[in-house]
Protein backbone atom coordinates (compact mmCIF):
# COMPACT_ATOMS: atom_id res chain seq x y z
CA UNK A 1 0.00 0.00 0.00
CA UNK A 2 1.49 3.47 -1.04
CA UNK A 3 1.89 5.64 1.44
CA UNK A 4 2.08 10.09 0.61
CA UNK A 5 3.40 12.58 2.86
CA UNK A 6 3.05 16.05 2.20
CA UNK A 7 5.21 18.91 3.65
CA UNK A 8 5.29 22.78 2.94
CA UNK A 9 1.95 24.28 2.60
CA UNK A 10 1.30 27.46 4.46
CA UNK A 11 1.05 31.34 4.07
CA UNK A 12 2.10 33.12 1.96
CA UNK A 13 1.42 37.04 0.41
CA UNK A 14 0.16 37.43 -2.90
CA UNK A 15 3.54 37.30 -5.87
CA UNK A 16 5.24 35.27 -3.37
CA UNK A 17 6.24 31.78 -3.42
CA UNK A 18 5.99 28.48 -1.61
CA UNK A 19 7.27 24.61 -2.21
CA UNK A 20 5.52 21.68 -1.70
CA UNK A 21 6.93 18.39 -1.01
CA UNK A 22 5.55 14.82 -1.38
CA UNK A 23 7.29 11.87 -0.17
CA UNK A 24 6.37 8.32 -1.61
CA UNK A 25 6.86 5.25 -0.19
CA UNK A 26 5.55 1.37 -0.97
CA UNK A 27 5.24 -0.39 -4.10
CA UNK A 28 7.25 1.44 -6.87
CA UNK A 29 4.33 0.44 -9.41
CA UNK A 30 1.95 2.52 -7.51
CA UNK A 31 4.45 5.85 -7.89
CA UNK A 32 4.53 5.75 -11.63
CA UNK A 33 2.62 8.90 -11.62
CA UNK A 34 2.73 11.50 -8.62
CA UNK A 35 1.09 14.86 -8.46
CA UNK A 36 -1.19 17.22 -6.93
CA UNK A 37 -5.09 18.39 -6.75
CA UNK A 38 -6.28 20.89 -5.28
CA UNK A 39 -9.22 22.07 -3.67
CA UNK A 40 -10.30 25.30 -2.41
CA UNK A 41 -13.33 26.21 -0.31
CA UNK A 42 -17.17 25.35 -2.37
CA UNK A 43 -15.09 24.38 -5.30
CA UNK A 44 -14.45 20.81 -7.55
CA UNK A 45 -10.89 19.30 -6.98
CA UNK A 46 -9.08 20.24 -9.56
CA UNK A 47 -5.57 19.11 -11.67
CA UNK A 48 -2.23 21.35 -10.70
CA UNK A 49 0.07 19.35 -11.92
CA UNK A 50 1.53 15.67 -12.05
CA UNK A 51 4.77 14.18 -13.32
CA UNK A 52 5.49 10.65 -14.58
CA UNK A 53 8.64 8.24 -13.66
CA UNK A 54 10.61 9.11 -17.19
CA UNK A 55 9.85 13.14 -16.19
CA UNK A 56 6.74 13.82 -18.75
CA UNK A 57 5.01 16.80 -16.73
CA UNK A 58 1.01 18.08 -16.98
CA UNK A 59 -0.32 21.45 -15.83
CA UNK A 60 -3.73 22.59 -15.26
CA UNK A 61 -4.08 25.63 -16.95
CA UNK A 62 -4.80 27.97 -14.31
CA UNK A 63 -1.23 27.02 -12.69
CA UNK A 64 0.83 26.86 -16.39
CA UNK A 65 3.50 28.91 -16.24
CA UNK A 66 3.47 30.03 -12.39
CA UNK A 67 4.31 26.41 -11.37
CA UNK A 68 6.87 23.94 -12.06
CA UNK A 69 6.51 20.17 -10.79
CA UNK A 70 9.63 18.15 -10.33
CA UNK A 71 10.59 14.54 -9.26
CA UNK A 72 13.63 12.84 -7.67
CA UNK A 73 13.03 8.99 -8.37
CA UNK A 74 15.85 7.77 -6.11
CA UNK A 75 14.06 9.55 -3.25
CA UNK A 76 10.37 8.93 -4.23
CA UNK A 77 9.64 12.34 -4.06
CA UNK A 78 8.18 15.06 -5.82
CA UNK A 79 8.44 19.11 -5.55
CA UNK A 80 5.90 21.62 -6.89
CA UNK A 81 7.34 24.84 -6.80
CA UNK A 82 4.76 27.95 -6.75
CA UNK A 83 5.43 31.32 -7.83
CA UNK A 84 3.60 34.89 -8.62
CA UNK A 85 0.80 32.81 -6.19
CA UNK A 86 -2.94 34.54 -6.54
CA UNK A 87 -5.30 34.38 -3.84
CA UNK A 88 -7.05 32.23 -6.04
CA UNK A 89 -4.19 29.50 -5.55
CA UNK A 90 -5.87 29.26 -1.83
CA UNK A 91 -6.12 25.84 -1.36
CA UNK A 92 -5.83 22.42 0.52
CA UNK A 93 -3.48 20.59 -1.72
CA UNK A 94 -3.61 17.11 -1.49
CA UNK A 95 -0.71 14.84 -3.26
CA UNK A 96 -1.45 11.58 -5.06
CA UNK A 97 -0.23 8.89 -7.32
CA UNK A 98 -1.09 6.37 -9.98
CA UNK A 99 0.06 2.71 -10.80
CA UNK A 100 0.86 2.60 -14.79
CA UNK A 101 -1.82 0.05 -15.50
CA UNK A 102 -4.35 0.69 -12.36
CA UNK A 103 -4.72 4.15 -11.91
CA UNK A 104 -5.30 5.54 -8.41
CA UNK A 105 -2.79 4.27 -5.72
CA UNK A 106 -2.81 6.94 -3.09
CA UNK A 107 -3.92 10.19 -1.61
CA UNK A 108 -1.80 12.51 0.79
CA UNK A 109 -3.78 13.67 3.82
CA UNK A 110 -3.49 17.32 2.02
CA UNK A 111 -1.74 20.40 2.91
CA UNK A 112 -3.19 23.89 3.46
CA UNK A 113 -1.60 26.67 0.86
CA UNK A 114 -3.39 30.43 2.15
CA UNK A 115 -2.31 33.30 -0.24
CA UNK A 116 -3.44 36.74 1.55
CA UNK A 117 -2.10 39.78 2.39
């Protein structure tokens, strides 16, 4: 069973920035794909970004270009590195991951990101 720990939310000012970090642990199948939803308050959960094993990288759009995601494989671990952040990025992010051929593996128990001045 995969197990997700999340690190790094918190708050932050409007144009500043903030990483997140998501360490992965169990079977290595399960970590094929890592990356992060999001949710904020009365809204869907929606795509920020998620990485594969080989590096291939997907953005939702309202993050695309203000956000970079990044993986080190030896560690398990992935980094999603915010900048120019919008109140709108206000948030519980919550990181996950995918088996190659199963799909969903694993949720994080979700950090809190607060942009506000």
């Amino acid at each position: 069973q995969v197990q997700l720990v999340e690190s790094g939310g918190g708050l932050v000012q409007p144009g500043g920035s903030l990483r997140l970090s998501c360490a992965g642990s169990g079977n290595e199948n399960d970590l094929y794909i890592m990356g992060w939803d999001r949710q904020a308050p009365g809204k869907q959960r929606e795509l920020v970004a998620r990485i594969t094993k080989p590096g291939i990288t997907n953005y939702g759009d309202s993050v695309k270009g203000r956000f970079t995601i990044s993986r080190d494989n030896a560690k398990n671990t992935i980094y999603l590195q915010m900048s120019s952040l919008k109140p709108e990025d206000t948030a519980v992010y919550y990181c996950y991951s995918e088996n190659y051929y199963n799909g969903p593996a694993g949720w994080g128990q979700g950090t809190r990101v607060t942009v506000s001045s």
